[in-house]
Protein backbone atom coordinates (compact mmCIF):
# COMPACT_ATOMS: atom_id res chain seq x y z
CA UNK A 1 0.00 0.00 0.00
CA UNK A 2 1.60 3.64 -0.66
CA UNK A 3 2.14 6.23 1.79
CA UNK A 4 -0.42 9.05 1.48
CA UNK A 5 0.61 12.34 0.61
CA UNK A 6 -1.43 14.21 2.56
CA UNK A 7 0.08 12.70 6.13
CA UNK A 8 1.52 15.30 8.01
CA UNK A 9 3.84 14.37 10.54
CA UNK A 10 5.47 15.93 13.55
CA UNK A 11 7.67 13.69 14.66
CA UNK A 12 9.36 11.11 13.24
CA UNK A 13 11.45 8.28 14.87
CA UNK A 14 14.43 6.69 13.52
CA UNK A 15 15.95 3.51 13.89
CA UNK A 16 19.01 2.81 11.99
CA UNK A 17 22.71 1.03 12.67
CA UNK A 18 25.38 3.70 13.59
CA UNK A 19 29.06 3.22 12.60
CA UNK A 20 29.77 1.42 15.46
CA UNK A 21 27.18 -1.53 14.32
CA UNK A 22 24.99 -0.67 17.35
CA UNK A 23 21.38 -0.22 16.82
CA UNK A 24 19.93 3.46 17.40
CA UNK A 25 16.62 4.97 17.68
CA UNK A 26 16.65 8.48 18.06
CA UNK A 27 13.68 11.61 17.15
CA UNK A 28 14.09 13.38 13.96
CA UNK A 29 12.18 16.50 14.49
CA UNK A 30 12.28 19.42 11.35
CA UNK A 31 14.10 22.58 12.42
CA UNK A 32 12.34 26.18 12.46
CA UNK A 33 13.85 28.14 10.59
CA UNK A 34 15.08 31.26 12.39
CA UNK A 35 12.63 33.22 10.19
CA UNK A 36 9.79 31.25 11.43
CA UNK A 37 7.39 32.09 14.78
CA UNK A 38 8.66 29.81 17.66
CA UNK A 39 5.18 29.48 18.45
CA UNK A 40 3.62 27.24 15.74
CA UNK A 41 4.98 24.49 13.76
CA UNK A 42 5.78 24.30 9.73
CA UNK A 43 3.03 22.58 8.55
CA UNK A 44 5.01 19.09 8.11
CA UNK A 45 8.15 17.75 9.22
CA UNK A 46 8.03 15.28 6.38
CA UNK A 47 6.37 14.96 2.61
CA UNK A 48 6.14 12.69 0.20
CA UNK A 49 7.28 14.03 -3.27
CA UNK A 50 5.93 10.16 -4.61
CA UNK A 51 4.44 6.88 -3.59
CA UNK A 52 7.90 5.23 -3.27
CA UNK A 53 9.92 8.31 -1.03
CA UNK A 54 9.89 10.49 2.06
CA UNK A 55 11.31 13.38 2.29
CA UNK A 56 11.90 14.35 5.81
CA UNK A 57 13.19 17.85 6.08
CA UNK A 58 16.05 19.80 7.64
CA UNK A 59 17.27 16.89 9.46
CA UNK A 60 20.28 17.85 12.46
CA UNK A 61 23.83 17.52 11.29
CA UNK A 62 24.49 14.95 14.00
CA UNK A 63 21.65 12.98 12.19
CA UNK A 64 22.66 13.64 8.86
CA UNK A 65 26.24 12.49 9.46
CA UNK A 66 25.30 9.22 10.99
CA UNK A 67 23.22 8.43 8.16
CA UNK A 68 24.62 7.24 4.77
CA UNK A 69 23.29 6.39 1.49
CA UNK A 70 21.24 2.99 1.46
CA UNK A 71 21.50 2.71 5.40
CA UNK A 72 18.55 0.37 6.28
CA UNK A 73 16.46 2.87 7.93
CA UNK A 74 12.96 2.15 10.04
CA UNK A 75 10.72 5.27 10.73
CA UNK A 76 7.15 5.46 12.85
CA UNK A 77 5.58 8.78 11.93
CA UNK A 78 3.37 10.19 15.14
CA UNK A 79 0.89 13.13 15.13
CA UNK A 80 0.50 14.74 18.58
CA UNK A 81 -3.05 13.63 19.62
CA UNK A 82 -3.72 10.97 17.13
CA UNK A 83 -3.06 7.31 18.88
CA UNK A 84 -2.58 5.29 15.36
CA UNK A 85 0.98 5.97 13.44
CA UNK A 86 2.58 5.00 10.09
CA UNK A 87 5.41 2.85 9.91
CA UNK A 88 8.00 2.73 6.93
CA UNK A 89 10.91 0.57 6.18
CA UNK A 90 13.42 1.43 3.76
CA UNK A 91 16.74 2.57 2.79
CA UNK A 92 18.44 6.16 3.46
CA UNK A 93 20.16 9.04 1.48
CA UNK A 94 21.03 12.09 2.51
CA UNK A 95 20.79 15.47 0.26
CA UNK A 96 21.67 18.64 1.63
CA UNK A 97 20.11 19.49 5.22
CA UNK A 98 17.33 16.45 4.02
CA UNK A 99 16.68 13.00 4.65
CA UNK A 100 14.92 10.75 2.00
CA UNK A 101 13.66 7.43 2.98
CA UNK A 102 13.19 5.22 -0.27
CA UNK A 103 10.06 2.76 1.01
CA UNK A 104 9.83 -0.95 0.95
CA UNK A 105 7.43 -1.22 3.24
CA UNK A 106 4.09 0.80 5.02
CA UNK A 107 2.19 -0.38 8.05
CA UNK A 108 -0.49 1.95 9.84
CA UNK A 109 -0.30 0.70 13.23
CA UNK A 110 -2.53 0.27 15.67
CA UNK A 111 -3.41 2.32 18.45
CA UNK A 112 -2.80 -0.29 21.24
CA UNK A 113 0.58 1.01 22.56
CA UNK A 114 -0.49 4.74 22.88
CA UNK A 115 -3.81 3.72 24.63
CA UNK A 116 -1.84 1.26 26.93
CA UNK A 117 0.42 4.43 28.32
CA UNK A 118 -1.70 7.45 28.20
CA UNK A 119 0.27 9.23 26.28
CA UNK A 120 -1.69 11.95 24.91
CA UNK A 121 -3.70 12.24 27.97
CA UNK A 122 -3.18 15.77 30.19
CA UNK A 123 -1.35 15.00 33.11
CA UNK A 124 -2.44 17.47 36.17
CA UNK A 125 0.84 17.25 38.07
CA UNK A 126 4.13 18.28 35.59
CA UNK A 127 6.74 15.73 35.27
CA UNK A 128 9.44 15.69 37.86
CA UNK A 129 13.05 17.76 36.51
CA UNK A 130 15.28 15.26 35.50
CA UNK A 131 19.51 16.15 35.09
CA UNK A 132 20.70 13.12 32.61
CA UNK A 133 24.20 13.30 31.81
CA UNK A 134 25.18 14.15 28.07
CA UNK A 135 28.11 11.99 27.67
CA UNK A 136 27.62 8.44 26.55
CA UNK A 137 28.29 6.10 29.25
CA UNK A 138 27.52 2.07 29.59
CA UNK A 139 25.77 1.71 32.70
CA UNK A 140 22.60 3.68 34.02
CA UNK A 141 22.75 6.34 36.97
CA UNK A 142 20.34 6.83 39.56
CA UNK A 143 18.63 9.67 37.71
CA UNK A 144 18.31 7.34 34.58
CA UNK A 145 16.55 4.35 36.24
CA UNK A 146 14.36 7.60 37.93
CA UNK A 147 13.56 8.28 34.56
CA UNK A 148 13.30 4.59 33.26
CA UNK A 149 10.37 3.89 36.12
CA UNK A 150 8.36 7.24 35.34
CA UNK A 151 8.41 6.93 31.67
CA UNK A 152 4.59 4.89 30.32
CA UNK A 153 6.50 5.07 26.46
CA UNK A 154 9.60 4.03 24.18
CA UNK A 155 10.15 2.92 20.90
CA UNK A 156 12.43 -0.63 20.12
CA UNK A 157 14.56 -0.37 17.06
CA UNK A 158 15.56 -3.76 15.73
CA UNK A 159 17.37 -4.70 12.54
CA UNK A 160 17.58 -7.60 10.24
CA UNK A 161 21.56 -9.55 9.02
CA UNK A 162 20.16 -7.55 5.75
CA UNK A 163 20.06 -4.25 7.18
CA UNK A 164 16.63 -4.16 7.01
CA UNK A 165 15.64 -2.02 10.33
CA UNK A 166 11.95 -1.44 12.01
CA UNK A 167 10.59 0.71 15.04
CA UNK A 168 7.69 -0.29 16.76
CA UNK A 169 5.79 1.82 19.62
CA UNK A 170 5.56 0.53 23.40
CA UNK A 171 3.55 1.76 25.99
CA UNK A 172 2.50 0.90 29.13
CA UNK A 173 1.66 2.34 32.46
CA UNK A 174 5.10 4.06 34.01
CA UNK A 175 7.66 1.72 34.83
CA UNK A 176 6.81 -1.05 32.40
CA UNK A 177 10.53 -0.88 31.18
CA UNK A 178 11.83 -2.96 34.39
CA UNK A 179 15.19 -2.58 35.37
CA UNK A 180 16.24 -5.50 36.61
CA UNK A 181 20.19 -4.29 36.90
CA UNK A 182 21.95 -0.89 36.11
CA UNK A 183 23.00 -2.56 32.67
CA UNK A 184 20.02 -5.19 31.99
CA UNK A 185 16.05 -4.05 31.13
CA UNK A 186 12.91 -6.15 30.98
CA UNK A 187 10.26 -4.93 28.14
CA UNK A 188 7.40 -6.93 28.06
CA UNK A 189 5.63 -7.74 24.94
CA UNK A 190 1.89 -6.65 24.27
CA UNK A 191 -0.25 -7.79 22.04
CA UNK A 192 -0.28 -5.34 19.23
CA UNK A 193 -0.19 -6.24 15.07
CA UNK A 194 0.72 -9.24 14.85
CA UNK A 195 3.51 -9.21 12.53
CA UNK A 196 6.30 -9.65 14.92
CA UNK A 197 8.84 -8.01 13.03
CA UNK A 198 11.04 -7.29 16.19
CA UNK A 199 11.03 -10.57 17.46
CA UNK A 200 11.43 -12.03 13.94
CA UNK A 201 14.10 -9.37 13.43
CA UNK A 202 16.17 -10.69 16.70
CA UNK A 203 16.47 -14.28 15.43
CA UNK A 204 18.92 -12.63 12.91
CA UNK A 205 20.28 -9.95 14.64
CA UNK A 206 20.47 -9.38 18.52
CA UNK A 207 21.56 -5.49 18.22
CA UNK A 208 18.81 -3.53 19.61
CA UNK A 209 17.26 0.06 21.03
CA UNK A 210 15.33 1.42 23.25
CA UNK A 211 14.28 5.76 22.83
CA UNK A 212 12.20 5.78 26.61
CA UNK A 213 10.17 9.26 26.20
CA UNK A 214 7.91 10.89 29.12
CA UNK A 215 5.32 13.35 28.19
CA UNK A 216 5.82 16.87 28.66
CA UNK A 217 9.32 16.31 28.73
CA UNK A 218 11.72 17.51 26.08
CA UNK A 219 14.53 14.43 27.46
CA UNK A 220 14.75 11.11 26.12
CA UNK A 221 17.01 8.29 27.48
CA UNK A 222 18.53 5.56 24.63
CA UNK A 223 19.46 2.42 26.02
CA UNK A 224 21.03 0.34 23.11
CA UNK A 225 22.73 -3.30 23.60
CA UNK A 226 22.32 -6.69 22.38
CA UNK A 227 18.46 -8.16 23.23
CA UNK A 228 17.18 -11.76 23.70
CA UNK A 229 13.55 -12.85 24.26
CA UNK A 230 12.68 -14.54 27.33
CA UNK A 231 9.12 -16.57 28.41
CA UNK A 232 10.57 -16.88 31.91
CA UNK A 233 6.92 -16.62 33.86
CA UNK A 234 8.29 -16.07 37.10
CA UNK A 235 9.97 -13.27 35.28
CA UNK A 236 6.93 -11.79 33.08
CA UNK A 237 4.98 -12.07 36.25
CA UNK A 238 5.81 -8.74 37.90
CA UNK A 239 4.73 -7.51 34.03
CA UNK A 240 0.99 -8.57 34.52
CA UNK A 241 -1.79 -5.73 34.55
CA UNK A 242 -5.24 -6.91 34.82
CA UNK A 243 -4.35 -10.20 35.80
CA UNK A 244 -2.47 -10.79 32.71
CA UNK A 245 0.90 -11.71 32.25
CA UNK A 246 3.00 -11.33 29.41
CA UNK A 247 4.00 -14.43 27.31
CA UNK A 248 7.06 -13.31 26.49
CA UNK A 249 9.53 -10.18 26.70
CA UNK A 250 12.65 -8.59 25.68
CA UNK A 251 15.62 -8.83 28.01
CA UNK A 252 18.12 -5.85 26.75
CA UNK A 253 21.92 -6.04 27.86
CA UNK A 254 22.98 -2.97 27.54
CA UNK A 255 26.21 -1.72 26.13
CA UNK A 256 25.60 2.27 25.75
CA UNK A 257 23.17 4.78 27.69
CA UNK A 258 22.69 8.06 26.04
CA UNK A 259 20.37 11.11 26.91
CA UNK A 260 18.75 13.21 24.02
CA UNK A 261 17.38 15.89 24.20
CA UNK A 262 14.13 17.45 21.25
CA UNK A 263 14.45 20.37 19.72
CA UNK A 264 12.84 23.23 21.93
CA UNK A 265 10.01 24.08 19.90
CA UNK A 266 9.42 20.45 18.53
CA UNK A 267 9.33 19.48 21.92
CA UNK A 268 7.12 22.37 23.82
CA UNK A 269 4.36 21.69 20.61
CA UNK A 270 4.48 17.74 20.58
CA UNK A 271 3.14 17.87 24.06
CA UNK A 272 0.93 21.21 24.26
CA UNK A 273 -2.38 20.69 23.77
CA UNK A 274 -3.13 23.59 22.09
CA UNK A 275 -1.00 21.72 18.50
CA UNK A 276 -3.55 19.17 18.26
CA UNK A 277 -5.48 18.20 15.35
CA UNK A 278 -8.77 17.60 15.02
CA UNK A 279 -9.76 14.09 14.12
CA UNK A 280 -11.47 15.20 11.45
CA UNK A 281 -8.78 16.58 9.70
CA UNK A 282 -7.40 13.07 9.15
CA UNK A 283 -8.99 10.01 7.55
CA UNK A 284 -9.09 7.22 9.98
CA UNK A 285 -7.37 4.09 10.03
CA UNK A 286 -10.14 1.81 8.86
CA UNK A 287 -10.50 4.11 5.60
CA UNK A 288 -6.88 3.90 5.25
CA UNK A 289 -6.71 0.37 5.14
CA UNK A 290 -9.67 0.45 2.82
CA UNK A 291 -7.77 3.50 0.72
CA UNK A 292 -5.60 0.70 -0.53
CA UNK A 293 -7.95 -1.58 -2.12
CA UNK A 294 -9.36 -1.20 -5.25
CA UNK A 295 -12.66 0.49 -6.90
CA UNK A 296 -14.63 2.95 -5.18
CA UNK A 297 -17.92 4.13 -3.98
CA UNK A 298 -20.14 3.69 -1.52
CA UNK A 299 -19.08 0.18 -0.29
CA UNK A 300 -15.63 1.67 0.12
CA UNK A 301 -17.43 4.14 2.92
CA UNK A 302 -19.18 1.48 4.62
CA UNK A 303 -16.43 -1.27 4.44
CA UNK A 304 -14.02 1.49 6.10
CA UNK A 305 -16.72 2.29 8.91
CA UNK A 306 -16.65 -1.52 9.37
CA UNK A 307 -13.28 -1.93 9.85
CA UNK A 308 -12.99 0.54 11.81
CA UNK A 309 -15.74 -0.17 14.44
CA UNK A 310 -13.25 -3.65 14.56
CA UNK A 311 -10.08 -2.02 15.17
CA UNK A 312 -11.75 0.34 18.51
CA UNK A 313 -12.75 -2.80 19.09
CA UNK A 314 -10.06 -4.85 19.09
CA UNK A 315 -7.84 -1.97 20.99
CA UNK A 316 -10.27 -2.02 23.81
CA UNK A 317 -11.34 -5.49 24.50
CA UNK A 318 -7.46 -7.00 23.72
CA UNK A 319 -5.15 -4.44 25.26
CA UNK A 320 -3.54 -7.32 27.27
């Protein structure tokens, strides 16, 4: 199915392999330009000049220089409000301040991980200040695993022996990423899709990320290592909300732990309320999906409502 056009995006995520062959997932915000109001976004962070590239613009040098041409590059588009995203897998090139992702695959994904963690919803009480050190180190501090067991959200980067790389959302309530050592995380696995790319992805390749994001912050803590999957219940168990525990889950050594930081005015208007959409702006995910297929009409409208009606459905009734 090609990426629509019209998809505006604020923030894209990243997940690519650095020089160092260690798997990072980092946020890819556009820059204002000076000229520009701080107060209000450019309308989109990335376009789509056709159905088979995305441009995503003015990209920061550190980002650009990491990146090279046909890098295996996984990105997971978010718009601040909206709980469904769109996924594409590709290959990189850089040009100029730009970043163009050449498509082999799209996935809209479903809305299971935002729902989960709350991550839209206004929070009464601002997030507590947090002081994580810049410089790369391999082992978390005390103000990291803070962090780490306030944060309900992260993204896993994971990567195939082809290069082939993916980024998939995870939420939960706070302090679903368990630490169970300064240098060893738990993530539990949710259901979500069903396509199992990450854990599919880790037969081949162990290198993996985590980018662990609170709301209202503009910090983000990257935790990247090597990752295996456990179904160790007495593990999981600790995992289980609603009486349910996890099947399986993601134990991450790690090697590095970074802290980045969003751009100041990316940041301040992914969280404020005030840069929301409407939802009628957008098409929803069940006309999407039915976007793809062929003909048109009237059935189109009421297959889309259909689907739909299953996908709220599904997100409510299998969230665990």
């Amino acid at each position: 199915m090609p990426p629509r056009r019209d998809w505006s995006v604020l923030e894209p995520s990243l997940s690519f392999r650095d020089e160092a062959a260690l798997r990072r997932v980092i946020p890819a915000p556009g820059r204002t330009p000076a000229s520009k109001k701080r107060d209000r976004l450019d309308p989109a962070t990335a376009r789509s000049p056709d159905e088979r590239r995305i441009r995503i613009r003015a990209v920061a040098p550190e980002l650009a220089r990491l990146l090279q041409s046909g890098t295996g590059i996984g990105a997971l588009f978010m718009i601040p409000g909206f709980d469904e995203t769109l996924r594409l897998n590709g290959h990189a090139e850089v040009i100029g301040e730009d970043a163009i992702l050449r498509v082999d695959e799209v996935y809209l994904y479903c809305p299971k991980a935002f729902l989960r963690s709350g991550l839209w919803t206004p929070t009464s009480m601002p997030p507590p200040p947090h002081t994580l050190r810049s410089e790369e180190r391999q082992r978390q501090g005390d103000a990291d695993l803070a962090f780490l067991a306030e944060a309900p959200f992260a993204f896993l980067g994971t990567s195939s022996t082809e290069d082939a790389a993916d980024v998939s959302p995870r939420g939960d309530p706070p302090d679903f990423v368990r630490a169970l050592a300064d240098d060893l995380v738990l993530l539990p696995d949710r259901p979500g899709n069903r396509i199992a790319d990450s854990f599919r992805n880790r037969i081949s390749d162990s290198s993996m990320a985590l980018l662990v994001v609170q709301p209202g912050t503009a910090e983000a803590l990257h935790l990247a290592g090597r990752g295996g999957i456990t179904s160790d219940t007495d593990l999981l168990l600790p995992s289980a909300i609603r009486g349910r525990s996890p099947r399986l889950g993601i134990r991450l050594a790690i090697e590095t732990v970074m802290s980045l930081k969003f751009e100041h005015n990316a940041s301040s208007l992914l969280w404020h309320p005030s840069s929301r959409l409407s939802r009628e702006t957008l098409p929803n995910l069940g006309r999407l999906l039915v976007g793809a297929l062929d003909g048109s009409g009237a059935h189109k409208l009421v297959i889309g409502w259909l689907v739909e009606r299953l996908i709220q459905r599904d997100a409510t009734k299998n969230l665990y």
